[in-house]
N, C-alpha and C. Protein backbone atom coordinates (compact mmCIF):
# COMPACT_ATOMS: atom_id res chain seq x y z
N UNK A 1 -89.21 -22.80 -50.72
CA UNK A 1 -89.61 -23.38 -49.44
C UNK A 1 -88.39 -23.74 -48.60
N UNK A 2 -87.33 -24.27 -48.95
CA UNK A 2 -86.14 -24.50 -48.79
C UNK A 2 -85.06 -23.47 -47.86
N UNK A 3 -85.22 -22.31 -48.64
CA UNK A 3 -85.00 -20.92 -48.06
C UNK A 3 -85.68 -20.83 -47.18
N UNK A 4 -86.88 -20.83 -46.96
CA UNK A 4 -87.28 -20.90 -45.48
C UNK A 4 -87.38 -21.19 -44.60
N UNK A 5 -87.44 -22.29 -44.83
CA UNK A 5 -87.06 -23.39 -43.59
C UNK A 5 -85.59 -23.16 -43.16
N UNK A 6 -85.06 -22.69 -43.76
CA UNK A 6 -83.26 -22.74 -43.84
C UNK A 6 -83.34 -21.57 -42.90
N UNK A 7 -84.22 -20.84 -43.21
CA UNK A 7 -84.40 -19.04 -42.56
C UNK A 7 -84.60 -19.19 -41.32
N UNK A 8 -85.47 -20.04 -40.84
CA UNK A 8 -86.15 -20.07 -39.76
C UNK A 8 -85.38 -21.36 -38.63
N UNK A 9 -84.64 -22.08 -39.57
CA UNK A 9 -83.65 -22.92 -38.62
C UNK A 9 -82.30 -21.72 -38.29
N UNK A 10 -82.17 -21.22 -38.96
CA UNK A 10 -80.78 -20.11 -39.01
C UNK A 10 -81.68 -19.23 -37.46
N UNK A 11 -82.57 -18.72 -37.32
CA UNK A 11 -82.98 -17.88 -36.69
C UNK A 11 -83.17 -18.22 -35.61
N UNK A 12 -83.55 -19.83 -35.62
CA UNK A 12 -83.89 -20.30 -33.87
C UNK A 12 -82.06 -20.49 -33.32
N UNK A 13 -81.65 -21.14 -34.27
CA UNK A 13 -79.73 -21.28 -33.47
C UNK A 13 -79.39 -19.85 -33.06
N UNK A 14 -79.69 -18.99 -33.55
CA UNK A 14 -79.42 -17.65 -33.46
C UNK A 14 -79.87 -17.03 -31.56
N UNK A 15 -81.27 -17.42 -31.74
CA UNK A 15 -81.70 -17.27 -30.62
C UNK A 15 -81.24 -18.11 -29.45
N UNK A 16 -81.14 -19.54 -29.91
CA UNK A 16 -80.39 -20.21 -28.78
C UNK A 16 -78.93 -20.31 -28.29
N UNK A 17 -78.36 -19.48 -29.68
CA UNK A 17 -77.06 -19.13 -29.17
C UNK A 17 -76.98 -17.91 -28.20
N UNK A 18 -78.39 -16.85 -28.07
CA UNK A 18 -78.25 -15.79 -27.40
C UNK A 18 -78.57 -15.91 -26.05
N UNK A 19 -79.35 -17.20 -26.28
CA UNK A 19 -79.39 -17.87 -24.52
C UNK A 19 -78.23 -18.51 -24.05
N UNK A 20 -78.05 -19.24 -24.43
CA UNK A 20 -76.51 -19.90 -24.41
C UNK A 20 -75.42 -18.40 -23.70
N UNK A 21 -75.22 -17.09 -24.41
CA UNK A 21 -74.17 -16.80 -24.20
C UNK A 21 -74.56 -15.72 -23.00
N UNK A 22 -75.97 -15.96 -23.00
CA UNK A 22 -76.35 -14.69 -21.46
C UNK A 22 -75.91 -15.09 -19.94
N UNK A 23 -75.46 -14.03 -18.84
CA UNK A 23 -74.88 -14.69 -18.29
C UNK A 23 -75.91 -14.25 -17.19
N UNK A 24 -75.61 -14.80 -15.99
CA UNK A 24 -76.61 -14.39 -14.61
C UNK A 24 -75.75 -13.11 -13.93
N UNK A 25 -76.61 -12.59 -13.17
CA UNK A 25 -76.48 -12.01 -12.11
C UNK A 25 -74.82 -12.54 -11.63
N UNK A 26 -74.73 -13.34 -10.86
CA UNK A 26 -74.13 -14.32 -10.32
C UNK A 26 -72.77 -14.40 -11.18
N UNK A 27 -73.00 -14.90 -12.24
CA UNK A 27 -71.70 -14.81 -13.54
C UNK A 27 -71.26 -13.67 -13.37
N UNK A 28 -71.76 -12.84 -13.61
CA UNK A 28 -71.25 -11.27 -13.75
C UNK A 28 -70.57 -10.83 -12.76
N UNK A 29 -70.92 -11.26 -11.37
CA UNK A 29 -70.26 -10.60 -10.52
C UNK A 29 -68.81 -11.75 -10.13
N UNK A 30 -68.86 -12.93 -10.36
CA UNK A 30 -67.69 -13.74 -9.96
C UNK A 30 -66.63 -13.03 -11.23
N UNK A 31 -67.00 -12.67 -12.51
CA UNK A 31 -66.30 -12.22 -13.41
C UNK A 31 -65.72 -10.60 -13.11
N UNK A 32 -66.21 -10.21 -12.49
CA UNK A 32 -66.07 -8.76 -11.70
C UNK A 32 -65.38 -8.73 -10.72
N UNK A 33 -65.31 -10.11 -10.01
CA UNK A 33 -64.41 -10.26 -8.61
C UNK A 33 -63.35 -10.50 -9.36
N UNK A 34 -63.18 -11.26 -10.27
CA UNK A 34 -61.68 -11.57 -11.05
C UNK A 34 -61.29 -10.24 -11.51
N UNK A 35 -62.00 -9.54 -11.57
CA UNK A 35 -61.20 -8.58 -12.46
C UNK A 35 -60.57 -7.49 -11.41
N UNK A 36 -61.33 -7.27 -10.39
CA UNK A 36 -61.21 -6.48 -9.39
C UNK A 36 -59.55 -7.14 -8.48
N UNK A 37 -59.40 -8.38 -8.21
CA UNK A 37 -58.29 -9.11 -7.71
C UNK A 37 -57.53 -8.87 -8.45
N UNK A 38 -57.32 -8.58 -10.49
CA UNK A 38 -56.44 -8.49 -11.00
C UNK A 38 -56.20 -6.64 -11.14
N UNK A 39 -57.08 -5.93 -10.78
CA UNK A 39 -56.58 -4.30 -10.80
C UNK A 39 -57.26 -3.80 -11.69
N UNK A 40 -58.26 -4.12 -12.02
CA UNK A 40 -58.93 -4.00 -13.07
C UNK A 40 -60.29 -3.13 -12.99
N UNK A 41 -60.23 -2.11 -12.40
CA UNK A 41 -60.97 -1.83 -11.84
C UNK A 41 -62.55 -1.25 -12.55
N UNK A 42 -62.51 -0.56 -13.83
CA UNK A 42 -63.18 -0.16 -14.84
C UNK A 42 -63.79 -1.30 -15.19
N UNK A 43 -63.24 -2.61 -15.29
CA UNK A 43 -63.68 -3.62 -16.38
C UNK A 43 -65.10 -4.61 -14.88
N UNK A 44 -64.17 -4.04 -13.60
CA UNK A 44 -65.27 -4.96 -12.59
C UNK A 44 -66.30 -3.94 -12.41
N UNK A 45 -66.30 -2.85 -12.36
CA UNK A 45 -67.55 -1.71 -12.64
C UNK A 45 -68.54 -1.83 -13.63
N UNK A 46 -68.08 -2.67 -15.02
CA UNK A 46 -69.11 -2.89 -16.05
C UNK A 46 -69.73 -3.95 -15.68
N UNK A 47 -69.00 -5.18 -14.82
CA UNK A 47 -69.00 -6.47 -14.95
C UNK A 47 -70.52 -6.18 -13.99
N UNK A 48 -70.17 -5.33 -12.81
CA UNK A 48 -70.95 -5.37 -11.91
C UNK A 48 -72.47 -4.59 -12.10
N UNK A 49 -72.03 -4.05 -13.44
CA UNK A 49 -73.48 -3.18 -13.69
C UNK A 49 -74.27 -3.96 -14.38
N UNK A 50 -73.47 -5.10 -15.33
CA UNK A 50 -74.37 -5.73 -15.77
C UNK A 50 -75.02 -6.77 -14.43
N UNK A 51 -74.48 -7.15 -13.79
CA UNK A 51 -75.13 -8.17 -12.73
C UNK A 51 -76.15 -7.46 -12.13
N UNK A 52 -76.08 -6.17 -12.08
CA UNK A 52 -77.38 -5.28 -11.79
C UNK A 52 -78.44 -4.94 -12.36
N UNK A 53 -78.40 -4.82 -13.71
CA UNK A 53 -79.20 -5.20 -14.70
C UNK A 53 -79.87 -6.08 -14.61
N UNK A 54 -79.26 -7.21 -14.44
CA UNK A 54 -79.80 -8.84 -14.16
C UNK A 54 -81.26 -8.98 -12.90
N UNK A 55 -80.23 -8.49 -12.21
CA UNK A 55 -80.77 -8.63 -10.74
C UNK A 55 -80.87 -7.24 -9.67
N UNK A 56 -81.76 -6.77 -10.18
CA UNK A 56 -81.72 -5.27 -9.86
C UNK A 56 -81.66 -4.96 -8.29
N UNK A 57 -82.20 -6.21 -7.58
CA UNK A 57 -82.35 -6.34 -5.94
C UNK A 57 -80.77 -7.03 -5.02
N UNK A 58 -79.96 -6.84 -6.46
CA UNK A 58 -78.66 -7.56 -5.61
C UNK A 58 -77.75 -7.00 -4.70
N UNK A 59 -78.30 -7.00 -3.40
CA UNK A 59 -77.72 -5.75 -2.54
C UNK A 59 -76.24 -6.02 -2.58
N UNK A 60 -75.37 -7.37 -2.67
CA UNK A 60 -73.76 -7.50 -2.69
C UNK A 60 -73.49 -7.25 -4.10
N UNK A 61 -74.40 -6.73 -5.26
CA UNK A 61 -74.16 -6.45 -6.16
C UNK A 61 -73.60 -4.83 -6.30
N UNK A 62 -74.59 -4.30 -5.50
CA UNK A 62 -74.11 -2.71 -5.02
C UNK A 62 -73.39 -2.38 -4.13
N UNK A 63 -73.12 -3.27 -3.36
CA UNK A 63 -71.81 -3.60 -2.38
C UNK A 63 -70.35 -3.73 -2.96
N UNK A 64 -70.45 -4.98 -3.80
CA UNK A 64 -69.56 -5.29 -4.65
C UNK A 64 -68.84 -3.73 -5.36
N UNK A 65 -70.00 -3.47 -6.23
CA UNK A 65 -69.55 -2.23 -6.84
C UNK A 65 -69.09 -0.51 -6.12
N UNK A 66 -69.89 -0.51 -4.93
CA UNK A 66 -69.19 0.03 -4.10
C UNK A 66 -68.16 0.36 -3.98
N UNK A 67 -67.12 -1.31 -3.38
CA UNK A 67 -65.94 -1.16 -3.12
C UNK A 67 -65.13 -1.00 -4.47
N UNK A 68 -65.15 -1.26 -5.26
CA UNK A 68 -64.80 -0.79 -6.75
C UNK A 68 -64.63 0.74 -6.78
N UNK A 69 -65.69 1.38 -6.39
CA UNK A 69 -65.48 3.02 -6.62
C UNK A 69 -64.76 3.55 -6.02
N UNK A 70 -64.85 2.97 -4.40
CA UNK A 70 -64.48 3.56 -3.35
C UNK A 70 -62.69 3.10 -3.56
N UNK A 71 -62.27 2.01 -4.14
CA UNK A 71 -60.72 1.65 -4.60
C UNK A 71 -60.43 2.55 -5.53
N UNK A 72 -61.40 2.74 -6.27
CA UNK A 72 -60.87 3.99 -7.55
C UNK A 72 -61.08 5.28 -7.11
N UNK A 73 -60.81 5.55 -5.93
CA UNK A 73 -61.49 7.08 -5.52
C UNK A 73 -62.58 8.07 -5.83
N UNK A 74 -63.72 7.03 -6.35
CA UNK A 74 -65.08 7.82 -6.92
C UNK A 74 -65.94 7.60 -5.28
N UNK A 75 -65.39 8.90 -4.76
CA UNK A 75 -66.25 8.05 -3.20
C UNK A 75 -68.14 8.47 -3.14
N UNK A 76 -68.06 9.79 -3.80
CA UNK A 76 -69.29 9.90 -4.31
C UNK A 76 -70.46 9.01 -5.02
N UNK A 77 -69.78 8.32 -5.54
CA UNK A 77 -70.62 7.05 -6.54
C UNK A 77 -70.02 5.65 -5.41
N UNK A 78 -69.29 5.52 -4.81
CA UNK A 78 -69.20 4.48 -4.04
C UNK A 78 -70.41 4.95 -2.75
N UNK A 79 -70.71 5.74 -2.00
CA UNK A 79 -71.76 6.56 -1.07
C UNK A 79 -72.82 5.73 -1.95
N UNK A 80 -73.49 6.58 -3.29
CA UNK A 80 -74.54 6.00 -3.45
C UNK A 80 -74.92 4.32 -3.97
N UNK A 81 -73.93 3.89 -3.95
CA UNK A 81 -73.74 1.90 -3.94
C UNK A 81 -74.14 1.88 -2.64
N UNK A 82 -72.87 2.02 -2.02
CA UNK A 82 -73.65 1.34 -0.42
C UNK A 82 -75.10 1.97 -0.06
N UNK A 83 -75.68 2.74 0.12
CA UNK A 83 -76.24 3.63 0.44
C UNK A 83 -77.65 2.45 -0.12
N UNK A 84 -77.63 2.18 -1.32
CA UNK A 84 -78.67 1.55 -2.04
C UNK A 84 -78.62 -0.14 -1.17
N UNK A 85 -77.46 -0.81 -1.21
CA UNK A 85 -76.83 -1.71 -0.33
C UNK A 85 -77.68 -1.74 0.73
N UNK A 86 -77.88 -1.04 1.85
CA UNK A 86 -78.12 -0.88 3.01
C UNK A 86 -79.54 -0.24 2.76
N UNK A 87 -80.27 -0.10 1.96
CA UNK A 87 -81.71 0.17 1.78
C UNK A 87 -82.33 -1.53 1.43
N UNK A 88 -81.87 -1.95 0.84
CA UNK A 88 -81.86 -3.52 0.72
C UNK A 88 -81.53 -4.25 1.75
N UNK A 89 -80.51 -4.30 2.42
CA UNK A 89 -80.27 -5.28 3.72
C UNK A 89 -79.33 -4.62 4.97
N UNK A 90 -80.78 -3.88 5.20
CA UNK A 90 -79.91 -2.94 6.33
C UNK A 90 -78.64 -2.78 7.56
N UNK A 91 -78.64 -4.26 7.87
CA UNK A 91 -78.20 -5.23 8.53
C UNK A 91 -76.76 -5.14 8.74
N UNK A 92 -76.30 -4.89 7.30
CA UNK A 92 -75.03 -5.58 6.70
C UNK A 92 -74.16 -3.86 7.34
N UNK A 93 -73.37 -4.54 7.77
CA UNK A 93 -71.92 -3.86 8.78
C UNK A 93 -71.39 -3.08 7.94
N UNK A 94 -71.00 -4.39 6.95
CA UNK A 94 -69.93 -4.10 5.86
C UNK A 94 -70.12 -2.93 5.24
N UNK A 95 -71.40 -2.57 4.81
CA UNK A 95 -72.07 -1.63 3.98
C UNK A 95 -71.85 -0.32 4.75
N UNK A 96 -71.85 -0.29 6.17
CA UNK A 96 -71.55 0.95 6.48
C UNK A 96 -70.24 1.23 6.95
N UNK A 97 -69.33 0.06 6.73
CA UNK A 97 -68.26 0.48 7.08
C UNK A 97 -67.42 1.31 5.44
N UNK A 98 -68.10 0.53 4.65
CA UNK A 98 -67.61 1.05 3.18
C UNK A 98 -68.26 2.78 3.36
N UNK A 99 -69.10 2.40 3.61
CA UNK A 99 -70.05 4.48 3.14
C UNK A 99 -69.21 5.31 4.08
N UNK A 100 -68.47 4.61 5.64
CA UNK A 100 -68.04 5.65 6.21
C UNK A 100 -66.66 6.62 5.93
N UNK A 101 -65.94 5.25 5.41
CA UNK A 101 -65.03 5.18 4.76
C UNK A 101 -64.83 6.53 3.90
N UNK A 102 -66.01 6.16 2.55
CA UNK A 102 -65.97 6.67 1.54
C UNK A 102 -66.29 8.62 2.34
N UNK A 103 -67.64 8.99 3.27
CA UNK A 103 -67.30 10.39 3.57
C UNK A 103 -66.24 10.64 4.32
N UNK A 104 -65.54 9.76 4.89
CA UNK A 104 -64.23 10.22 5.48
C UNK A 104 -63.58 10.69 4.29
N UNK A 105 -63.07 9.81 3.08
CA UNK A 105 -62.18 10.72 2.47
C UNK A 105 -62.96 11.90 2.44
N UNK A 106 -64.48 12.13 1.77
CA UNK A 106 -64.97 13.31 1.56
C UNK A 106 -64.69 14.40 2.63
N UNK A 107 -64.23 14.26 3.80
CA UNK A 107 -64.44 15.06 4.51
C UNK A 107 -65.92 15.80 5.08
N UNK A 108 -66.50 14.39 4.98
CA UNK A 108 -67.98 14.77 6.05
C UNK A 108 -67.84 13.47 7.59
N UNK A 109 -66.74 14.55 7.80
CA UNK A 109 -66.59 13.44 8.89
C UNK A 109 -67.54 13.05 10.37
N UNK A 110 -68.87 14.17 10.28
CA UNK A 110 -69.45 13.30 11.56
C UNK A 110 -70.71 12.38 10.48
N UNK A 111 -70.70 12.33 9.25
CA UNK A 111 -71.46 11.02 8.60
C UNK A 111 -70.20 9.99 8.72
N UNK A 112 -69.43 10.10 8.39
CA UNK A 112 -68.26 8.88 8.76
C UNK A 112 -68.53 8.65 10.32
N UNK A 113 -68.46 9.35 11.51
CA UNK A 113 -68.74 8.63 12.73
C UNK A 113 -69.60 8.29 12.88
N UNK A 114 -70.82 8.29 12.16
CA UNK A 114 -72.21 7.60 12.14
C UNK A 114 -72.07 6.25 11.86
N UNK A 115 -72.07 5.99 10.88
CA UNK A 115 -71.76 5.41 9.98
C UNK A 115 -70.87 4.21 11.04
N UNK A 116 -69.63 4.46 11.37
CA UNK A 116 -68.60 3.57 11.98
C UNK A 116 -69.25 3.36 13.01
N UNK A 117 -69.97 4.41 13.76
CA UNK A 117 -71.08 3.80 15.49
C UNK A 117 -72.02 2.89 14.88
N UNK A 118 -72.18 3.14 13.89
CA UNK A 118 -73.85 1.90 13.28
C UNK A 118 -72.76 0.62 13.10
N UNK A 119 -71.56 0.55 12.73
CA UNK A 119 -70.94 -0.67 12.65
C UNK A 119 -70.42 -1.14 13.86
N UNK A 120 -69.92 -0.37 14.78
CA UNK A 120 -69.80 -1.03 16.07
C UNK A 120 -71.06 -1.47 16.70
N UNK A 121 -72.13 -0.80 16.65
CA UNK A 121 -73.33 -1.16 17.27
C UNK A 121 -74.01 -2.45 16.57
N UNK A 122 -73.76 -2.96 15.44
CA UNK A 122 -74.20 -4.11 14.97
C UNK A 122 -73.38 -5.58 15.35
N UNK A 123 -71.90 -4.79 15.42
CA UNK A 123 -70.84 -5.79 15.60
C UNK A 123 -69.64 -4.94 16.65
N UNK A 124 -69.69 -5.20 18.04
CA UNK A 124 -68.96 -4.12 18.69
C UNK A 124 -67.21 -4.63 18.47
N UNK A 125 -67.50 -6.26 18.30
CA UNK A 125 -65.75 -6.71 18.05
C UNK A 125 -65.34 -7.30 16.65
N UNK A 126 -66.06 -6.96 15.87
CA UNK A 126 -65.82 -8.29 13.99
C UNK A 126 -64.90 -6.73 13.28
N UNK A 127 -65.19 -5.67 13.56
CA UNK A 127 -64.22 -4.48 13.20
C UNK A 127 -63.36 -3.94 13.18
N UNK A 128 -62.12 -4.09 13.22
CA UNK A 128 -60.85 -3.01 13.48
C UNK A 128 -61.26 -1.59 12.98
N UNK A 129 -61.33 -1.57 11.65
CA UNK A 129 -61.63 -0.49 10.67
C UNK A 129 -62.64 0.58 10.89
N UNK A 130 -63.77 -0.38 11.21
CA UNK A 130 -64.46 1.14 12.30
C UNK A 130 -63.71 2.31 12.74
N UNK A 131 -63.32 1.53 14.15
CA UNK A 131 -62.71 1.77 15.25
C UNK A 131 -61.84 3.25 14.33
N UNK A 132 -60.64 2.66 13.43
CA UNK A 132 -59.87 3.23 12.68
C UNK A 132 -60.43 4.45 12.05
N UNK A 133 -61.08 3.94 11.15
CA UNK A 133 -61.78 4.86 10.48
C UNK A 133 -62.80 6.49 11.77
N UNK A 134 -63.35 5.67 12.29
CA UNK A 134 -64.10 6.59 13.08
C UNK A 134 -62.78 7.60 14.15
N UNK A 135 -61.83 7.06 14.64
CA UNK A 135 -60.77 7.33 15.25
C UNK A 135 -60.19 8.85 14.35
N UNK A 136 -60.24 8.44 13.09
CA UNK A 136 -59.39 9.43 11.85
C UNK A 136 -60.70 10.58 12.01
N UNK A 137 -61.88 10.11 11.97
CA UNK A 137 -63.01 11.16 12.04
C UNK A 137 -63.13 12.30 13.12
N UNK A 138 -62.82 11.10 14.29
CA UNK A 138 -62.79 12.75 15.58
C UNK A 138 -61.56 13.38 15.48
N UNK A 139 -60.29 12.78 15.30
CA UNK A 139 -59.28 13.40 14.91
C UNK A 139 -59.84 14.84 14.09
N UNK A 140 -59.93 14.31 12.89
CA UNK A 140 -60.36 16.02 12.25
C UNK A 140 -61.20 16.66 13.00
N UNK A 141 -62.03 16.33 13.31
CA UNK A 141 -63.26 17.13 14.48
C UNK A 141 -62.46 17.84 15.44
N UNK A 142 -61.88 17.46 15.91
CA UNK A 142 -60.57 17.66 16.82
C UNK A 142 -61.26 17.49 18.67
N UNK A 143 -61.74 16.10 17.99
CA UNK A 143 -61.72 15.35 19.40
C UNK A 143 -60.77 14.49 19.53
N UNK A 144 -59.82 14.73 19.68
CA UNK A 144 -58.68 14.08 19.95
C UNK A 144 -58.86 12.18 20.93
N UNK A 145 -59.28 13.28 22.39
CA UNK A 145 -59.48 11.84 23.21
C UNK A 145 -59.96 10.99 23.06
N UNK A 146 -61.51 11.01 22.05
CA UNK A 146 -62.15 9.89 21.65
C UNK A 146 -61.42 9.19 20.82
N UNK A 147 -60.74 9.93 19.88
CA UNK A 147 -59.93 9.04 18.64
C UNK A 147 -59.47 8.25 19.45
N UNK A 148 -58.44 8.61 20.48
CA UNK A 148 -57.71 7.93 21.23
C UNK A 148 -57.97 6.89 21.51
N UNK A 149 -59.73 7.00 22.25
CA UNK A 149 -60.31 5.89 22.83
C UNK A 149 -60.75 4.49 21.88
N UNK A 150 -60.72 5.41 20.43
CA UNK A 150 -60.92 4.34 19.45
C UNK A 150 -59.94 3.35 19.06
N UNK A 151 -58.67 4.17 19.15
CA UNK A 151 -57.24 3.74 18.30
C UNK A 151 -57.12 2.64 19.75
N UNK A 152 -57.11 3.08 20.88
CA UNK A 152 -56.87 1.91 22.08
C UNK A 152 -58.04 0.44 21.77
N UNK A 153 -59.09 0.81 20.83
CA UNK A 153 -59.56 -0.35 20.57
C UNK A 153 -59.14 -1.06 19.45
N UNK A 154 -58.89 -0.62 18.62
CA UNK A 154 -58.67 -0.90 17.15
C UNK A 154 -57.26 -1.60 17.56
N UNK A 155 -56.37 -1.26 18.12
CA UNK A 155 -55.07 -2.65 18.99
C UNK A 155 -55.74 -3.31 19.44
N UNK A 156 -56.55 -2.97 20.16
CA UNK A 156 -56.64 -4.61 21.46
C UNK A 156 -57.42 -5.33 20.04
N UNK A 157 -58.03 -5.03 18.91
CA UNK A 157 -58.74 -6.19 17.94
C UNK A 157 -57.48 -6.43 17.06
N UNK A 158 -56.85 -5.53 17.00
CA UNK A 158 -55.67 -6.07 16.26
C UNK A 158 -54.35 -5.49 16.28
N UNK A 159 -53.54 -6.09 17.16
CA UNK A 159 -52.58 -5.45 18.16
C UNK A 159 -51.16 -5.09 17.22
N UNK A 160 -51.32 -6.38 15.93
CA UNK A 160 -50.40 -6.56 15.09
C UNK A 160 -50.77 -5.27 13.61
N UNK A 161 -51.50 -4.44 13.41
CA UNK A 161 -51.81 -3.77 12.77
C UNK A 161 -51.01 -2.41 12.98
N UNK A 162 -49.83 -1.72 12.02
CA UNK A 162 -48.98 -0.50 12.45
C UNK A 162 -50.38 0.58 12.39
N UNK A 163 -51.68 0.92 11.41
CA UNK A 163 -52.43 2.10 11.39
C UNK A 163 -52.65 2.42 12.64
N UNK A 164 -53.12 2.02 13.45
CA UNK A 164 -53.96 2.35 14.43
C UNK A 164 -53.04 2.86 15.73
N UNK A 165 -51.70 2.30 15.66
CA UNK A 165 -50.60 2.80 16.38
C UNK A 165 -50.26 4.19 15.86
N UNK A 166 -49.91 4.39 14.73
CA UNK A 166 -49.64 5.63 14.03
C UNK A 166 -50.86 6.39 13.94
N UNK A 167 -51.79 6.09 13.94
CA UNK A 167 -52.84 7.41 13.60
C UNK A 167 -52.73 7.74 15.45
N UNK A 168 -52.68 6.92 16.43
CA UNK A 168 -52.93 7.36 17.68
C UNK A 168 -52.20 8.29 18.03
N UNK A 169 -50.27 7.73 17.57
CA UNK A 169 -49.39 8.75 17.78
C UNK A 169 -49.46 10.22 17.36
N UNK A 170 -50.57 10.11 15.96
CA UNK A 170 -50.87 11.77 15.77
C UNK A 170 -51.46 12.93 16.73
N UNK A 171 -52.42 11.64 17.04
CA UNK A 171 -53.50 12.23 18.39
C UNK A 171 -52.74 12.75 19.57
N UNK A 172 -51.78 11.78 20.13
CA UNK A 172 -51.08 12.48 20.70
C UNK A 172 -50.28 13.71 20.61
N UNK A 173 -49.39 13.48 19.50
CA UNK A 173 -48.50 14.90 19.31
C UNK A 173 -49.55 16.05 19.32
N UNK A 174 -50.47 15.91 18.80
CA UNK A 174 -52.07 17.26 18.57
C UNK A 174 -51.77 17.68 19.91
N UNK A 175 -51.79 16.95 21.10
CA UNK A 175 -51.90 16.55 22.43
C UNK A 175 -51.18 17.34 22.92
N UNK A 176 -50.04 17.31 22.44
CA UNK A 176 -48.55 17.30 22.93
C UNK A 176 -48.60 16.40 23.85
N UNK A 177 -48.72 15.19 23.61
CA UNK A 177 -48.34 13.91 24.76
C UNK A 177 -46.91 13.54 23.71
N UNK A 178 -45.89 14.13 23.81
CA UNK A 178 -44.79 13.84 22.66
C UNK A 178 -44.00 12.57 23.25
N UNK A 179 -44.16 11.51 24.24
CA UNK A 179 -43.41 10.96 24.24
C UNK A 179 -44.15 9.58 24.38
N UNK A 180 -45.90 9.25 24.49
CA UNK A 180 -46.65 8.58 24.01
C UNK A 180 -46.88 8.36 22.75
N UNK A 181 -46.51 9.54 21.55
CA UNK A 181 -46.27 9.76 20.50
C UNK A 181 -44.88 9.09 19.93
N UNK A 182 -44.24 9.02 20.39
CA UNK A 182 -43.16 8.73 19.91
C UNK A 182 -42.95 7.05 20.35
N UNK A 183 -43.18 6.76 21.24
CA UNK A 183 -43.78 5.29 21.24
C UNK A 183 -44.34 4.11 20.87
N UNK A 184 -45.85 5.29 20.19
CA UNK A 184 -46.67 4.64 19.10
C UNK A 184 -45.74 4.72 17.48
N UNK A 185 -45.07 5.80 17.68
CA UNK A 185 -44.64 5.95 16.07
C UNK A 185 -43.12 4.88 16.14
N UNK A 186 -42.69 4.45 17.00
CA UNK A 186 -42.27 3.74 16.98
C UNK A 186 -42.26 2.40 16.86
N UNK A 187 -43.75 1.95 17.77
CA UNK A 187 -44.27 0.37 16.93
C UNK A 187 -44.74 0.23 15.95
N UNK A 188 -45.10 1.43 15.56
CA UNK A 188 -45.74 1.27 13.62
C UNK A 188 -44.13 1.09 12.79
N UNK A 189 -43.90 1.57 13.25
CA UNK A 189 -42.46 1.62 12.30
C UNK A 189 -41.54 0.19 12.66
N UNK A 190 -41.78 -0.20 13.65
CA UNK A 190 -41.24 -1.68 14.13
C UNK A 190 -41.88 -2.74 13.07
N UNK A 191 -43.22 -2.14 13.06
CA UNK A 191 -44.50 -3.31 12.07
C UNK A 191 -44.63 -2.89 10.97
N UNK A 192 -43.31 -1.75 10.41
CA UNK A 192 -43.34 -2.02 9.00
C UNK A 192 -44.37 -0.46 7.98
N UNK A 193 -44.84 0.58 8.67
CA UNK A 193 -45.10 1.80 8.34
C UNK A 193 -43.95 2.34 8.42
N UNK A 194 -43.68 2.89 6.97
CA UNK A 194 -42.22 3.89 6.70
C UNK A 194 -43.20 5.45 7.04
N UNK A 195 -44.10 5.87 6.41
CA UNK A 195 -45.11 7.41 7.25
C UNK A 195 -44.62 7.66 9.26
N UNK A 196 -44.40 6.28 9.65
CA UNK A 196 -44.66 6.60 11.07
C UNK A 196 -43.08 6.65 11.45
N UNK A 197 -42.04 5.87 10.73
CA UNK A 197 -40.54 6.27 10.81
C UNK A 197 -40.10 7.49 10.52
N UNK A 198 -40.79 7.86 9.31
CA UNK A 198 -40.57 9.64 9.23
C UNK A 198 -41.04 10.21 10.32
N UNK A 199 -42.04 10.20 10.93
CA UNK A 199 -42.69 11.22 12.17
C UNK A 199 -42.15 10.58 13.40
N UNK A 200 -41.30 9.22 13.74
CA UNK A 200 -40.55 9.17 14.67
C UNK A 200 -38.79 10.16 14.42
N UNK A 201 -38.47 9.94 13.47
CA UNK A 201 -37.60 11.17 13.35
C UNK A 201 -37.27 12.41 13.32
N UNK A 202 -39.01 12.79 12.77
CA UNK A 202 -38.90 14.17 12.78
C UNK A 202 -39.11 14.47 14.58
N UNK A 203 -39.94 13.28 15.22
CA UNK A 203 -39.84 13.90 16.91
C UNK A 203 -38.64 13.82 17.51
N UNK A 204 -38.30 13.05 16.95
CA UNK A 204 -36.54 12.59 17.79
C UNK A 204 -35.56 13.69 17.67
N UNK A 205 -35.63 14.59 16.12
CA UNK A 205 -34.67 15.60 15.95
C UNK A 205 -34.46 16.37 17.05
């Protein structure tokens, strides 16, 4: 009788230790943000799948993990995070500024200008990166002027930022505006882009 009781006290600690060590939604992902701040990028991908598990409706959960993929260059599996993200809380900027992001690298660049117009159109000034991002998109398209028109916004939101100077100066040289070019590649390189000091030298030669 002894043994059993012994059995069945052993079995409930057992169980209440398995409550005890389960974590939330919530846990999982602050443990996923730590890991992600430390470079960790594999270990905040598990962290974040389990918080999905948890909480299968956690749209900053697929957000979260998102930007995880999209840092590790899985832009394919970062696409379908946000993608799920923004089926949940359509709303959210952020979510399409990550997905545009992610087909820009892919090289589906008029879903990247979608994508960056749905973020200006929600928020026409909380963005630089849009602007940026969508700017790099007509570039390849080889709409040059619009990039232009983007990169002239993406300064006035953030004047102190070298990208948006240097991606413009590309637009130009495409242009042959070579001495608007050389201007821009010169304040990026003032603010600290060594890419835009090389392409002010190579124009200067």
């Amino acid at each position: 009788m002894k043994k059993v009781i012994i059995g069945v006290v052993m079995a409930a600690l057992v169980c209440v230790a398995a409550v005890a060590g389960a974590q939330t939604a919530e846990e999982w992902y602050d443990k996923a943000d730590d890991a992600f701040i430390a470079g960790d990028y594999e270990t905040a991908i598990e962290y974040l799948t389990k918080a999905i598990e948890r909480k299968p409706e956690c749209a900053e959960c697929y957000s979260g993990r998102g930007i995880v993929y999209y840092y590790s260059g899985r832009y394919d599996e970062a696409i379908a995070d946000y993608s799920k993200a923004i089926e949940l809380t359509p709303e959210d900027a952020v979510c399409y500024l990550g997905r545009g992001g992610a087909y820009y690298f892919l090289g589906r660049y008029d879903e990247a200008v979608a994508d960056c117009t749905k973020v200006i159109d929600l928020d026409p000034e909380g963005f630089y990166g849009a602007y940026n991002i969508r700017g790099m998109a007509y570039d390849e398209l080889g709409r040059n002027n619009e990039a232009i028109a983007d990169y002239n916004k993406a300064i006035e939101l953030d004047p102190e930022n070298p990208v948006a100077y240097s991606n413009r100066g590309i637009s130009y040289r495409s242009l042959g505006r070579y001495d608007e070019a050389i201007d821009d590649f010169k304040k990026a390189c003032e603010l600290g882009q060594d890419e835009a000091c090389e392409a002010l030298e190579k124009l200067e030669e």
